[in-house]
PDB file of N, CA and C in Angstrom:
ATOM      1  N   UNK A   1      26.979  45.623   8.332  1.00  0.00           N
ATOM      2  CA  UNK A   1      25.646  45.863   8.837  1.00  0.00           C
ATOM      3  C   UNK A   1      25.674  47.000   9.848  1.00  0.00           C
ATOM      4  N   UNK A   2      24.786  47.586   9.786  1.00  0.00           N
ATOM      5  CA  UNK A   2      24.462  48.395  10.712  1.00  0.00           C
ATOM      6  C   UNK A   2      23.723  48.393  12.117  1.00  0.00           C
ATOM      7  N   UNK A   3      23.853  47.156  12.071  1.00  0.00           N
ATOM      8  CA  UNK A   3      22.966  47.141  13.717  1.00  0.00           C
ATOM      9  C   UNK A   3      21.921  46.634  13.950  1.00  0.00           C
ATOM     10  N   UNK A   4      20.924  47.160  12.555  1.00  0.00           N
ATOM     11  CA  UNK A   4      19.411  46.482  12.526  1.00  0.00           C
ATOM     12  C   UNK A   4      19.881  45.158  11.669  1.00  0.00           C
ATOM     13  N   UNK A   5      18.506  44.491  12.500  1.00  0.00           N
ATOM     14  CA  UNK A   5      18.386  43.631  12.245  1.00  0.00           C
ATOM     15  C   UNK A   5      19.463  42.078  12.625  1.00  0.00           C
ATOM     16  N   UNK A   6      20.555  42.538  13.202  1.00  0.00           N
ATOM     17  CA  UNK A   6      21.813  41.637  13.105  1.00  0.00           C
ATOM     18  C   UNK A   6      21.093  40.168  14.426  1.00  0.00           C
ATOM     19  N   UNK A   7      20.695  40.975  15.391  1.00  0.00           N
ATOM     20  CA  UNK A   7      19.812  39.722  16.321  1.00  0.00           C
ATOM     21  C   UNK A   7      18.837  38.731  15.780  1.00  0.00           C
ATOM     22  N   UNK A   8      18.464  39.181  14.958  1.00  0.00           N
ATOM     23  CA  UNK A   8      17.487  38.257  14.073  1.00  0.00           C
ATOM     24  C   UNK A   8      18.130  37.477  13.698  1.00  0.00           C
ATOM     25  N   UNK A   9      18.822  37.727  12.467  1.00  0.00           N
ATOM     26  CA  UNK A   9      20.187  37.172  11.901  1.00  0.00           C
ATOM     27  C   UNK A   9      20.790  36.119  12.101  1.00  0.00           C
ATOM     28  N   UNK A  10      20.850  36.454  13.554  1.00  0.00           N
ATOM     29  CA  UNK A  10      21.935  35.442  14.630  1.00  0.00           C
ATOM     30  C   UNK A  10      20.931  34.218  15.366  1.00  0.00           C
ATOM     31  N   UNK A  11      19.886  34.635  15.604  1.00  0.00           N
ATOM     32  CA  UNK A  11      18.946  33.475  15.832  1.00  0.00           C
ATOM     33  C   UNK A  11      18.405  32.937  14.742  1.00  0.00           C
ATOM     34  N   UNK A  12      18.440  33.068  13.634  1.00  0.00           N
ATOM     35  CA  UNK A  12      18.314  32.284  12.248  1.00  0.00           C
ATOM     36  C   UNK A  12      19.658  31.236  12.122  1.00  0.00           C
ATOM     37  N   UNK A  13      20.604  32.161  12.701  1.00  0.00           N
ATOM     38  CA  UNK A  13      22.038  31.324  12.287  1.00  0.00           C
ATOM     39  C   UNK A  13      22.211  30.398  13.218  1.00  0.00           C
ATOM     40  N   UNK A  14      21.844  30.357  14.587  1.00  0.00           N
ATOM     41  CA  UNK A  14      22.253  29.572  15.791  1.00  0.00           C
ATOM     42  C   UNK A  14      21.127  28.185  15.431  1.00  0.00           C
ATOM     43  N   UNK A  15      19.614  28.678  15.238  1.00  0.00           N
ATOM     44  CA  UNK A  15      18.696  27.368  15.076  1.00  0.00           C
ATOM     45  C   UNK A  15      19.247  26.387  13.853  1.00  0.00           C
ATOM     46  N   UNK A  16      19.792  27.320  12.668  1.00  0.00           N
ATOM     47  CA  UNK A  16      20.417  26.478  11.861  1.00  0.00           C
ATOM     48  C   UNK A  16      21.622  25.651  11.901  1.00  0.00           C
ATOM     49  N   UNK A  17      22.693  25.745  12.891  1.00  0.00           N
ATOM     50  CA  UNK A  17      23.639  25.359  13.420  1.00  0.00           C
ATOM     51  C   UNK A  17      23.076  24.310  14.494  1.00  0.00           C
ATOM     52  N   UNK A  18      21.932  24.708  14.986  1.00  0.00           N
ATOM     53  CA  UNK A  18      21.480  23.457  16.417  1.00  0.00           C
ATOM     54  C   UNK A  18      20.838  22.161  15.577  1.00  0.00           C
ATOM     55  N   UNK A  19      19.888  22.447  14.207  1.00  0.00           N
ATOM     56  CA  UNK A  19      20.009  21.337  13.431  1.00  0.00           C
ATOM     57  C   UNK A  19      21.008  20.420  13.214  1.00  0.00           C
ATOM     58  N   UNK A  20      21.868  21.243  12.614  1.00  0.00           N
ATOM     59  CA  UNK A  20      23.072  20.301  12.014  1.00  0.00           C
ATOM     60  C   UNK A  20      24.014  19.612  12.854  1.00  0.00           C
ATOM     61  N   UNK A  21      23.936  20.037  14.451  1.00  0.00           N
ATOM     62  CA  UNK A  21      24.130  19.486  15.552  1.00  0.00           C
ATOM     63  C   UNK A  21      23.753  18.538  15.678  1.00  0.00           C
ATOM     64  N   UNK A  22      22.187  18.182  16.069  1.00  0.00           N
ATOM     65  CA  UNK A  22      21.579  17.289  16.661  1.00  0.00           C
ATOM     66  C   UNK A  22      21.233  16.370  15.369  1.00  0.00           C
ATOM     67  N   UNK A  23      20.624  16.574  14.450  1.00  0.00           N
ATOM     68  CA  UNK A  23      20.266  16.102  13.406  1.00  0.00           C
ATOM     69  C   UNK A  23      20.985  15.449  12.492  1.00  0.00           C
ATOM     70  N   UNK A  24      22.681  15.767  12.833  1.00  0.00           N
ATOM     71  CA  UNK A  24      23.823  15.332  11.784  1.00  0.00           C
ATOM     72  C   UNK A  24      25.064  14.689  12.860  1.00  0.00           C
ATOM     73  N   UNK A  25      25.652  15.402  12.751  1.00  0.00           N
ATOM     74  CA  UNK A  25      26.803  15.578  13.809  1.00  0.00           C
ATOM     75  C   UNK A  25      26.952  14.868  14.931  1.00  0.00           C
ATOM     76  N   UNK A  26      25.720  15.347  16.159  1.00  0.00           N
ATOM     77  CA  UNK A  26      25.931  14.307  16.837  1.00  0.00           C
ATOM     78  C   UNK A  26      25.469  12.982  16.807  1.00  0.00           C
ATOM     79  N   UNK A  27      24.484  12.379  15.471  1.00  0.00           N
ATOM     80  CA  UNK A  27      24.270  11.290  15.638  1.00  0.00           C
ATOM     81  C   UNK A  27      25.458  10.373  14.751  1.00  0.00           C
ATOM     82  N   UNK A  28      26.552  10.905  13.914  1.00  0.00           N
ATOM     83  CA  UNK A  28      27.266  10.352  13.406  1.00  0.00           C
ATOM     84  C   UNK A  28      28.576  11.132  13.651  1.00  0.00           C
ATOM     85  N   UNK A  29      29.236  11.117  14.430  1.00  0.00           N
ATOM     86  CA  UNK A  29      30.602  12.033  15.102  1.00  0.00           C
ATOM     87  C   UNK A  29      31.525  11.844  13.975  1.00  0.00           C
ATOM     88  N   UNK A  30      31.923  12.691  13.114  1.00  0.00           N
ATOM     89  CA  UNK A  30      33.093  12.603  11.931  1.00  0.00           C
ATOM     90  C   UNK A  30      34.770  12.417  12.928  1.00  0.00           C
ATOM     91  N   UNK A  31      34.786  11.217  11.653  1.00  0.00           N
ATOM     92  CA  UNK A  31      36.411  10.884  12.188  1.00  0.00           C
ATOM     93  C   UNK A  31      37.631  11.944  11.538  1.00  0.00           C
ATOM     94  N   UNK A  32      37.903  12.631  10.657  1.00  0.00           N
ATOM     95  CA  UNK A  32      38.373  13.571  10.352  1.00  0.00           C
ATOM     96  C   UNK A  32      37.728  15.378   9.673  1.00  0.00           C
ATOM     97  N   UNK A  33      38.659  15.716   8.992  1.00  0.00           N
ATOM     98  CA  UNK A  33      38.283  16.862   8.789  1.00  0.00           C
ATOM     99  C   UNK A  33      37.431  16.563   7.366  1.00  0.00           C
ATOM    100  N   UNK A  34      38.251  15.801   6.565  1.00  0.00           N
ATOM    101  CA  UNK A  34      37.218  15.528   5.157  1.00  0.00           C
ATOM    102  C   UNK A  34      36.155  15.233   5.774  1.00  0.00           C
ATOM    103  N   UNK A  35      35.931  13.678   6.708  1.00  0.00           N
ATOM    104  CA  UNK A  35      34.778  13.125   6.816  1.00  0.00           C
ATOM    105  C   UNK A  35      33.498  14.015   7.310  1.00  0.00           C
ATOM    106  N   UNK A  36      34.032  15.217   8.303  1.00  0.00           N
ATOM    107  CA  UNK A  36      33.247  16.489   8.551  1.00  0.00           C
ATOM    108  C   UNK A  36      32.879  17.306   7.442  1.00  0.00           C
ATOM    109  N   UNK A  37      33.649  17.727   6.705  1.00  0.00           N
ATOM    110  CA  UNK A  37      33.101  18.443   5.043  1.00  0.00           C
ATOM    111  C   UNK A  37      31.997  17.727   4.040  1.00  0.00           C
ATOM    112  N   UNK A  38      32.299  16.364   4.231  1.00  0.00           N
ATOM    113  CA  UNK A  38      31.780  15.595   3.297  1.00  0.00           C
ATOM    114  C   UNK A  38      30.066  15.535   3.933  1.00  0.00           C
ATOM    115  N   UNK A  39      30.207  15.205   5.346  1.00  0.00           N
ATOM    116  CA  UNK A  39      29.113  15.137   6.162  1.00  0.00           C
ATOM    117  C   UNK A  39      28.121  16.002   6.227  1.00  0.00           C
ATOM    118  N   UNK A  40      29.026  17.389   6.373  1.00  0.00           N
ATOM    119  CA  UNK A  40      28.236  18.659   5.906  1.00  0.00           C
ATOM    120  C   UNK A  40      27.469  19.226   4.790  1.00  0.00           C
ATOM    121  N   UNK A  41      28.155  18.849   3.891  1.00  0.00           N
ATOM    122  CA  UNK A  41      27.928  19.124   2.522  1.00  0.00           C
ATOM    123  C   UNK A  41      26.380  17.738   2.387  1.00  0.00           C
ATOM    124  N   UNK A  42      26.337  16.867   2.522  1.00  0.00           N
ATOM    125  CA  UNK A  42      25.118  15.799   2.548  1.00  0.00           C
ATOM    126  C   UNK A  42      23.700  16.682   3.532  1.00  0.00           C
ATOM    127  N   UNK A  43      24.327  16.917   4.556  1.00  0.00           N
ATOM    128  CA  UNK A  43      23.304  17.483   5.577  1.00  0.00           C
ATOM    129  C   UNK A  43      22.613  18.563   4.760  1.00  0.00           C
ATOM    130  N   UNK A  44      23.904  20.172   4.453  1.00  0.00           N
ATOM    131  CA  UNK A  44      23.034  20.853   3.646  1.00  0.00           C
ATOM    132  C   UNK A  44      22.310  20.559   2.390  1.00  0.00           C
ATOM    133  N   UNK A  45      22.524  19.921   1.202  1.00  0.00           N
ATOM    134  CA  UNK A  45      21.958  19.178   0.564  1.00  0.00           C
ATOM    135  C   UNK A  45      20.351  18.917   0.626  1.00  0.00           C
ATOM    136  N   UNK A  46      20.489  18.097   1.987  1.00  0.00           N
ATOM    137  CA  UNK A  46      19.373  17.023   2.278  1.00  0.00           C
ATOM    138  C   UNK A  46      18.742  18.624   3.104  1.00  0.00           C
ATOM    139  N   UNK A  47      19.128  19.508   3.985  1.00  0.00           N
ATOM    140  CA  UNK A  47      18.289  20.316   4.323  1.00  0.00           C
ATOM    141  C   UNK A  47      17.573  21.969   3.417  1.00  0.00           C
ATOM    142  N   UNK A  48      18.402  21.455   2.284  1.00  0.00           N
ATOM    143  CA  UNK A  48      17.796  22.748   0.993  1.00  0.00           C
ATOM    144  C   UNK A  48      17.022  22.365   0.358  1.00  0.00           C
ATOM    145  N   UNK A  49      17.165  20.645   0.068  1.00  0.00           N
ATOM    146  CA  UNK A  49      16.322  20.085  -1.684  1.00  0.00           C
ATOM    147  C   UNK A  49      15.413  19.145  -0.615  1.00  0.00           C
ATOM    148  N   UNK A  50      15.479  18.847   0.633  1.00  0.00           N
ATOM    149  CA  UNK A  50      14.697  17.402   0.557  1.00  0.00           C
ATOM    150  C   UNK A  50      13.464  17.913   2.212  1.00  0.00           C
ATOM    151  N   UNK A  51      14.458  18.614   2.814  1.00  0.00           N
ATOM    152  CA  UNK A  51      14.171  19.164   4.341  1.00  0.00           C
ATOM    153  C   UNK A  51      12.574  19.760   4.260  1.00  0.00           C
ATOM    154  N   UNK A  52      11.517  19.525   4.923  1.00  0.00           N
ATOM    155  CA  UNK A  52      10.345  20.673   4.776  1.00  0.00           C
ATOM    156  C   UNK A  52      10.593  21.705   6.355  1.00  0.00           C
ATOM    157  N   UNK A  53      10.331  22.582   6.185  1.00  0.00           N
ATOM    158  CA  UNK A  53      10.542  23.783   7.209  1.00  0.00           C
ATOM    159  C   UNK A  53       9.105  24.238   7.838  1.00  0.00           C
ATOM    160  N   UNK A  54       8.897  23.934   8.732  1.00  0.00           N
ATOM    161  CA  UNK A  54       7.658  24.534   9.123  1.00  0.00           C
ATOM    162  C   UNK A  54       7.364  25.817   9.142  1.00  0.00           C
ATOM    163  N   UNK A  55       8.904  26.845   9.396  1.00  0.00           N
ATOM    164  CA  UNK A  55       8.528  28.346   8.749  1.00  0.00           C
ATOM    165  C   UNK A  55       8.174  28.589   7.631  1.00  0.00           C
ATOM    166  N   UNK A  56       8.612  28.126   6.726  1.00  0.00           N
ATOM    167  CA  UNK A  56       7.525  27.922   5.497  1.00  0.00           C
ATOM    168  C   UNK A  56       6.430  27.265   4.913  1.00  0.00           C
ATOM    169  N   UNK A  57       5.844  26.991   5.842  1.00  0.00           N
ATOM    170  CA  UNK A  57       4.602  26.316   5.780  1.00  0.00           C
ATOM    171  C   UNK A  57       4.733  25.050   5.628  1.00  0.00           C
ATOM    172  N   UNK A  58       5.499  24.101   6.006  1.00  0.00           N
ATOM    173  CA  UNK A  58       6.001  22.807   5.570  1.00  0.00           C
ATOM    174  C   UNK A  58       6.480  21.910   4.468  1.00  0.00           C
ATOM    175  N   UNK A  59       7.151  23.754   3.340  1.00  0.00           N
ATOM    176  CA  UNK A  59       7.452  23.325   2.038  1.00  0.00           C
ATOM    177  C   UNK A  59       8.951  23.411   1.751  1.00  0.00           C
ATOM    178  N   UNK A  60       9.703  22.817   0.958  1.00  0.00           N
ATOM    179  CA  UNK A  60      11.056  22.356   0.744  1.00  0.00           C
ATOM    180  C   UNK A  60      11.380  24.002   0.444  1.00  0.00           C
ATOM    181  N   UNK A  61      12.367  24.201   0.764  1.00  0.00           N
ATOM    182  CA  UNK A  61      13.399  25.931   0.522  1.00  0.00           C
ATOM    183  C   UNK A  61      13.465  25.915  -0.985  1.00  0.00           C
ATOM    184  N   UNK A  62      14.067  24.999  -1.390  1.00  0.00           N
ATOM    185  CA  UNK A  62      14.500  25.249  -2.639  1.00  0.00           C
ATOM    186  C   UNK A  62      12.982  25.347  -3.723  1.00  0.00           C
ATOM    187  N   UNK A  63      12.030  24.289  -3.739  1.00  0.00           N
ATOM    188  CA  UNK A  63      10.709  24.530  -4.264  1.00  0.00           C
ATOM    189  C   UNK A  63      10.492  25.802  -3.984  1.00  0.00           C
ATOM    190  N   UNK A  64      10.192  26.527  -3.133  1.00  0.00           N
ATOM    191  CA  UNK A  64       9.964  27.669  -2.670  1.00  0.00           C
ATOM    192  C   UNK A  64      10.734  28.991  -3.776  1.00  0.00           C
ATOM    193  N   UNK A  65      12.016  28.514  -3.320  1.00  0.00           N
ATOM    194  CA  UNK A  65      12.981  29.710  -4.105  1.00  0.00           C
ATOM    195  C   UNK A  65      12.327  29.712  -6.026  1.00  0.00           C
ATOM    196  N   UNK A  66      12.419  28.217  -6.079  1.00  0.00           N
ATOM    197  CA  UNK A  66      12.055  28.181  -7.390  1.00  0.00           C
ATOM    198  C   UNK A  66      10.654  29.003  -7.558  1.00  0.00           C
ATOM    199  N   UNK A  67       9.834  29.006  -7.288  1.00  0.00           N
ATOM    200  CA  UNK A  67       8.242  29.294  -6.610  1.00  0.00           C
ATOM    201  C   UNK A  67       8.563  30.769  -7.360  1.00  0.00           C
ATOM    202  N   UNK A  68       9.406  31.506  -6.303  1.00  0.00           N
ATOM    203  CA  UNK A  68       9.265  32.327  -6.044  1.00  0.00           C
ATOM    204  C   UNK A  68      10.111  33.333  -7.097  1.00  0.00           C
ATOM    205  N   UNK A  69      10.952  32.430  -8.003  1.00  0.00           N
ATOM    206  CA  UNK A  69      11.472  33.247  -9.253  1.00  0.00           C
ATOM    207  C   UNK A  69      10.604  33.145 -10.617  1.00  0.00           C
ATOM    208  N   UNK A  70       9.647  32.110 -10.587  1.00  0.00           N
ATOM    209  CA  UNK A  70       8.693  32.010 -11.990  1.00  0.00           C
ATOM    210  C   UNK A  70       8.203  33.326 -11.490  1.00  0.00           C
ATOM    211  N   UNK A  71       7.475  33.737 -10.191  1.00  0.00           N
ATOM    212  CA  UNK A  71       6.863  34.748 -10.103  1.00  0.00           C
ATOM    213  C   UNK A  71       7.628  35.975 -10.489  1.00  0.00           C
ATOM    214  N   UNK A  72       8.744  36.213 -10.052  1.00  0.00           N
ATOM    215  CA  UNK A  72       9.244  37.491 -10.520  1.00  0.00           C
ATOM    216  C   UNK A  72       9.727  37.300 -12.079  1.00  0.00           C
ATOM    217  N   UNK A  73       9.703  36.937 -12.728  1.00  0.00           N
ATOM    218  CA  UNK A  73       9.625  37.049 -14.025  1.00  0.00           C
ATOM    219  C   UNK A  73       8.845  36.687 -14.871  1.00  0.00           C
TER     220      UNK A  73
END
């Protein structure tokens, strides 16, 4: 990258990391390294197919993505 844009970026990446904090992590503290992968992998899951986002108007990401490829073709 060149510079633009990279702050944006990084506050997209940090709010998404403070989810999976508060929302995952710290309410169920993983006892190893699997149990952390496994944990993760459920969280993203549940926050692509099931999660609604209020930046998107309160609609699931993945509906959206889908949404948004009938249109381009």
């Amino acid at each position: 990258m060149d510079g633009k844009g990279r702050a944006i970026d990084n506050v997209f990446i940090e709010r998404l990391w403070r989810s999976v904090k508060y929302e995952s992590i710290y309410l169920n503290p993983p006892e190893s390294g699997v149990d952390l992968y496994r944990q993760l992998n459920t969280y993203f899951n549940f926050y692509n197919h099931q999660r609604r986002h209020q930046g998107i108007e309160n609609k699931i990401p993945y509906n959206r993505y889908l949404q948004q490829q009938r249109k381009a073709a």
